[in-house]
Protein backbone atom coordinates (compact mmCIF):
# COMPACT_ATOMS: atom_id res chain seq x y z
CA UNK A 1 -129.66 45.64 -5.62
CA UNK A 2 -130.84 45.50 -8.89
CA UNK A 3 -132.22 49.04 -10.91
CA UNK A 4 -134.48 49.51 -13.92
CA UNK A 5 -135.15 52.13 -16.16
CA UNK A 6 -138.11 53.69 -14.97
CA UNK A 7 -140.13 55.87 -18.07
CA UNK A 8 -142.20 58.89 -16.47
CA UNK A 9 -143.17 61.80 -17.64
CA UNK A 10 -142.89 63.58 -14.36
CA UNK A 11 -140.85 62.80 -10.86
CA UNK A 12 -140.96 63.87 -7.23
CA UNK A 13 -138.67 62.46 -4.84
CA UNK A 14 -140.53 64.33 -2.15
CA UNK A 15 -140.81 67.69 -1.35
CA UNK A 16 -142.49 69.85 1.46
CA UNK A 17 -145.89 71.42 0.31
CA UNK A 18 -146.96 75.30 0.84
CA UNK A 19 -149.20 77.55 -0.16
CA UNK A 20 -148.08 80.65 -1.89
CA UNK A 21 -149.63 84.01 -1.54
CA UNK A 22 -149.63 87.02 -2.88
CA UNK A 23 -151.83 89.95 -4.25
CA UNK A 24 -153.21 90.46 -7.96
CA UNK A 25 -155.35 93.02 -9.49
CA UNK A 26 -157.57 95.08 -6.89
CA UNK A 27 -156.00 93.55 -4.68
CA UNK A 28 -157.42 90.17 -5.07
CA UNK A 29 -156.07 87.56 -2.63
CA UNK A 30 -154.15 85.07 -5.18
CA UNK A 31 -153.33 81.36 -3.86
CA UNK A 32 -151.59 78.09 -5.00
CA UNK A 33 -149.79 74.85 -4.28
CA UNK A 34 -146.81 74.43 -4.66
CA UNK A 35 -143.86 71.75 -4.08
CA UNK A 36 -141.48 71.68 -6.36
CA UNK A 37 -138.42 74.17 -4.87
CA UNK A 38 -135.65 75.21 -2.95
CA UNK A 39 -133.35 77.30 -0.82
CA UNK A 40 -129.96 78.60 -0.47
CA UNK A 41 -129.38 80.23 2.30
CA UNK A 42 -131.86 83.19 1.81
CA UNK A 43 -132.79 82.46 -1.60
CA UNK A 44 -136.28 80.41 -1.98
CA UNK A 45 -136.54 79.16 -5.96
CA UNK A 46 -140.66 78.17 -7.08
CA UNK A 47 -141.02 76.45 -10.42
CA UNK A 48 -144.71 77.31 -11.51
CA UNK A 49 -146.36 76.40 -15.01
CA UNK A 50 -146.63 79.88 -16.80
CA UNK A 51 -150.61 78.72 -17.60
CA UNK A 52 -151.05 79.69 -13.89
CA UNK A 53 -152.52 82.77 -12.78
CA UNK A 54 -150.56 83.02 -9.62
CA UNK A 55 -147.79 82.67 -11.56
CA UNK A 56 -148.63 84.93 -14.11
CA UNK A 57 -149.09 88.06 -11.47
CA UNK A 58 -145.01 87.57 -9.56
CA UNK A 59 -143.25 90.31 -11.35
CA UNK A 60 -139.83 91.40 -10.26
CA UNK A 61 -140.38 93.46 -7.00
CA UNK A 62 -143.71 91.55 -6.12
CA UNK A 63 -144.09 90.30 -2.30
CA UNK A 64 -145.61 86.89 -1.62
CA UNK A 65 -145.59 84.71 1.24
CA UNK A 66 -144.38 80.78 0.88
CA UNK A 67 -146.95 79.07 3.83
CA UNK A 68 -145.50 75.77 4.60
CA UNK A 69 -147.86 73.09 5.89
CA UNK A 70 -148.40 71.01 9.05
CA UNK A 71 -149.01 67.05 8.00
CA UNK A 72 -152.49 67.37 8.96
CA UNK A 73 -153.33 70.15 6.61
CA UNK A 74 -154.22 68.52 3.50
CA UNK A 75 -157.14 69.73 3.01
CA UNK A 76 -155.61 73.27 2.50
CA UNK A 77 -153.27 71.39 0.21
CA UNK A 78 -156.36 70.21 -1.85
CA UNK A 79 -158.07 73.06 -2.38
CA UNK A 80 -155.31 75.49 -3.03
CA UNK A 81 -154.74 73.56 -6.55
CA UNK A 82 -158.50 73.84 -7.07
CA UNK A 83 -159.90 76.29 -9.45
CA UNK A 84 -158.30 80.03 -9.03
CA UNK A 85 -161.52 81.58 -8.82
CA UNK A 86 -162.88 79.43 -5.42
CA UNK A 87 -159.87 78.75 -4.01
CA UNK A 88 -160.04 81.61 -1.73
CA UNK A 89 -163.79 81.27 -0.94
CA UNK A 90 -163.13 77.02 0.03
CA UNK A 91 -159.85 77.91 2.00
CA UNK A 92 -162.42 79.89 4.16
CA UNK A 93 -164.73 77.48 3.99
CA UNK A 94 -162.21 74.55 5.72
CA UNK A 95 -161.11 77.02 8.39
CA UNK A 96 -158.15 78.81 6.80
CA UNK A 97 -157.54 82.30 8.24
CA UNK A 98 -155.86 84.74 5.80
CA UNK A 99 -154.33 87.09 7.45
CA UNK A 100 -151.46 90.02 5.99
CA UNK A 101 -148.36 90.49 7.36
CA UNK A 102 -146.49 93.86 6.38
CA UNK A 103 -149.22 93.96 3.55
CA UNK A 104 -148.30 90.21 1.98
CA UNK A 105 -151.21 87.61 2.39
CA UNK A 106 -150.32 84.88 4.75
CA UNK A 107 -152.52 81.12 6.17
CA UNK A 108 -152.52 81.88 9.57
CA UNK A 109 -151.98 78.37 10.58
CA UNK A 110 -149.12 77.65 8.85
CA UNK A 111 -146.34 76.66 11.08
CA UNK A 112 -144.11 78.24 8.78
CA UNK A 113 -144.29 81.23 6.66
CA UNK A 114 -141.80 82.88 4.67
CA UNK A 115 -142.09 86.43 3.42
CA UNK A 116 -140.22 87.02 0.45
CA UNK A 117 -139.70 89.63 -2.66
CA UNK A 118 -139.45 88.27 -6.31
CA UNK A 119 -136.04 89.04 -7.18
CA UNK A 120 -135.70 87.56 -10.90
CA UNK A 121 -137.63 85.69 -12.98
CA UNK A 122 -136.10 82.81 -15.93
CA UNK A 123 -138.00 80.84 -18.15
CA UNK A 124 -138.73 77.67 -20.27
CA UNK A 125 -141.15 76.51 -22.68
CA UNK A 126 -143.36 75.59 -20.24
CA UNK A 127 -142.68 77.36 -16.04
CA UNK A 128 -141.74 80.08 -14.85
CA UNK A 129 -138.30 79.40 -12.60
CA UNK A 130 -138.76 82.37 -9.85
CA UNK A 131 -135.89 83.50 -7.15
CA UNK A 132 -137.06 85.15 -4.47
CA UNK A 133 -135.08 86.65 -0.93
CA UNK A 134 -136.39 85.52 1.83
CA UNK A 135 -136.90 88.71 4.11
CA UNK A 136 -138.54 87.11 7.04
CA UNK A 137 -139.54 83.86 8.48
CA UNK A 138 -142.41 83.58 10.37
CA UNK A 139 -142.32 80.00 13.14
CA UNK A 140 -145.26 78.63 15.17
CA UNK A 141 -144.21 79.47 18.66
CA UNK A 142 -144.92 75.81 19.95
CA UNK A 143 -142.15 74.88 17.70
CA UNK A 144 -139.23 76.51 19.87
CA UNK A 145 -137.23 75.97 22.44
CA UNK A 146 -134.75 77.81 23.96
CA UNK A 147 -134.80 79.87 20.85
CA UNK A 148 -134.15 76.73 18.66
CA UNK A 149 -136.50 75.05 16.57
CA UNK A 150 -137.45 71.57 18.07
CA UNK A 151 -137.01 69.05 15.03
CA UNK A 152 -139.61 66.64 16.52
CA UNK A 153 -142.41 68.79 16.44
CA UNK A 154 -141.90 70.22 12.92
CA UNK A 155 -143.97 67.44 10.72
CA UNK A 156 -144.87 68.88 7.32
CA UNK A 157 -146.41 67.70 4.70
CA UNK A 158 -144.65 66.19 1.54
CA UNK A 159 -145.61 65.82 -2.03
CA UNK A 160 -144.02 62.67 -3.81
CA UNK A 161 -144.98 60.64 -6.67
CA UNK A 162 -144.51 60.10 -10.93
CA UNK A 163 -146.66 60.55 -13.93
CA UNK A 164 -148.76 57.98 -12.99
CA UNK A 165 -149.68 58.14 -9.34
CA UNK A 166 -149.14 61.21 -6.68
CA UNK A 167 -149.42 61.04 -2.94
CA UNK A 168 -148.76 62.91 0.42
CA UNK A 169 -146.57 61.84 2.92
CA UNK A 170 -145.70 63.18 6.96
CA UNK A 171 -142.36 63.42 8.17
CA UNK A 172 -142.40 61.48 11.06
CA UNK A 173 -140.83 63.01 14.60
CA UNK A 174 -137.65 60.83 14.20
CA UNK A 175 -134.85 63.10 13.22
CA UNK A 176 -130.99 62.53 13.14
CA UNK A 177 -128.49 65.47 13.16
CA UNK A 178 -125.56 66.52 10.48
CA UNK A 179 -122.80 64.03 10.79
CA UNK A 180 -124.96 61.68 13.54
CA UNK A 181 -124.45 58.65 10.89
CA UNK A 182 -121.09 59.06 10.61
CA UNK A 183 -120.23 59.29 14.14
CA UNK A 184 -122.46 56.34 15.05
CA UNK A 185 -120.33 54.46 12.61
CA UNK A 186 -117.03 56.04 13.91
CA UNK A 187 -117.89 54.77 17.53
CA UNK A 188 -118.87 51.41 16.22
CA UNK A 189 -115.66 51.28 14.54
CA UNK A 190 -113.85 52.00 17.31
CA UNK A 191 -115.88 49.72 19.50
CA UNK A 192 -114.88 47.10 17.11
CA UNK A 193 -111.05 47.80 17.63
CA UNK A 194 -111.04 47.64 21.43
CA UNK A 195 -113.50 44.00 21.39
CA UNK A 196 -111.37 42.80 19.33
CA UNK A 197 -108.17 43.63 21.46
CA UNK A 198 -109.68 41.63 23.79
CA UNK A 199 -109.89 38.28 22.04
């Protein structure tokens, strides 16, 4: 295998996409995409540019909700980076329902939503890094069983891509669990050992 230096100005291995929520003046419903994030335990981090308005409104102690979307739900994808002051209006428009949930703003069809409280808020010359607690998460029904989350129907949507070209991607249904490579290669190890005792 043979690597090159690869000059971009931006990177994203792939990340799942959602729609953040929240409330603003008058209580104006506020929306964006995001992608770029993630969680520890129940700590969700959002990088945001500080130009954005969204962005602009999470203060320490602010509620939002992080809606995270189904493969086929580009479209909400779209328009959520679309100018602030349609996005709400067009979101309607392609069937979104915005609904609240204990008083946060929330896509209805979302099969995942997190509620969550702005906790602290560090920047840079350029974003806003913001940590958030996860207080609830909210799971499409259809996606348990026997109280567990089935894996093969949970097929969001990814964001990947460089400076110069960006693209979505589904996770497929194929799913291993923790530590499934490793014990595949444990049993073909041992497999090994007793095929070759028999030689």
């Amino acid at each position: 295998m043979v690597k090159v230096d690869y000059p971009t100005e931006k990177f994203y291995p792939g990340y799942p996409v959602f729609i953040v929520m929240t409330k603003g003046e008058n209580n104006e419903i506020l929306t964006t995409t995001m992608s770029s994030s993630y969680t520890l335990r129940d700590t969700l981090v959002l990088g945001m540019s500080k130009d954005g308005n969204t962005a602009q409104h999470l203060e320490i102690g602010k509620k939002l909700s992080a809606n995270f979307l189904h493969g086929e739900q580009g479209l909400f994808s779209d328009i959520g980076g679309m100018s602030r002051r349609i996005r709400q209006q067009k979101l309607s428009e392609a069937g979104a329902i915005i609904e609240e949930v204990y008083d946060v703003p929330t896509l209805r069809q979302a099969p995942l939503t997190l509620i969550c409280k702005v906790m602290n808020r560090i920047e840079d010359d350029k974003y806003f890094h913001f940590f958030v607690t996860i207080e609830q998460r909210l799971i499409e029904e259809e996606l348990l069983k026997d109280d567990k989350i089935d894996w093969t129907k949970f097929l969001p949507l990814e964001y990947m891509g460089d400076g110069k070209q960006r693209h979505y991607k589904t996770v497929s249904a194929d799913y291993k669990n923790d530590g499934d490579y490793l014990r595949e290669k444990t049993k073909f190890e041992r497999k090994n050992k007793i095929d070759q005792r028999k030689i």
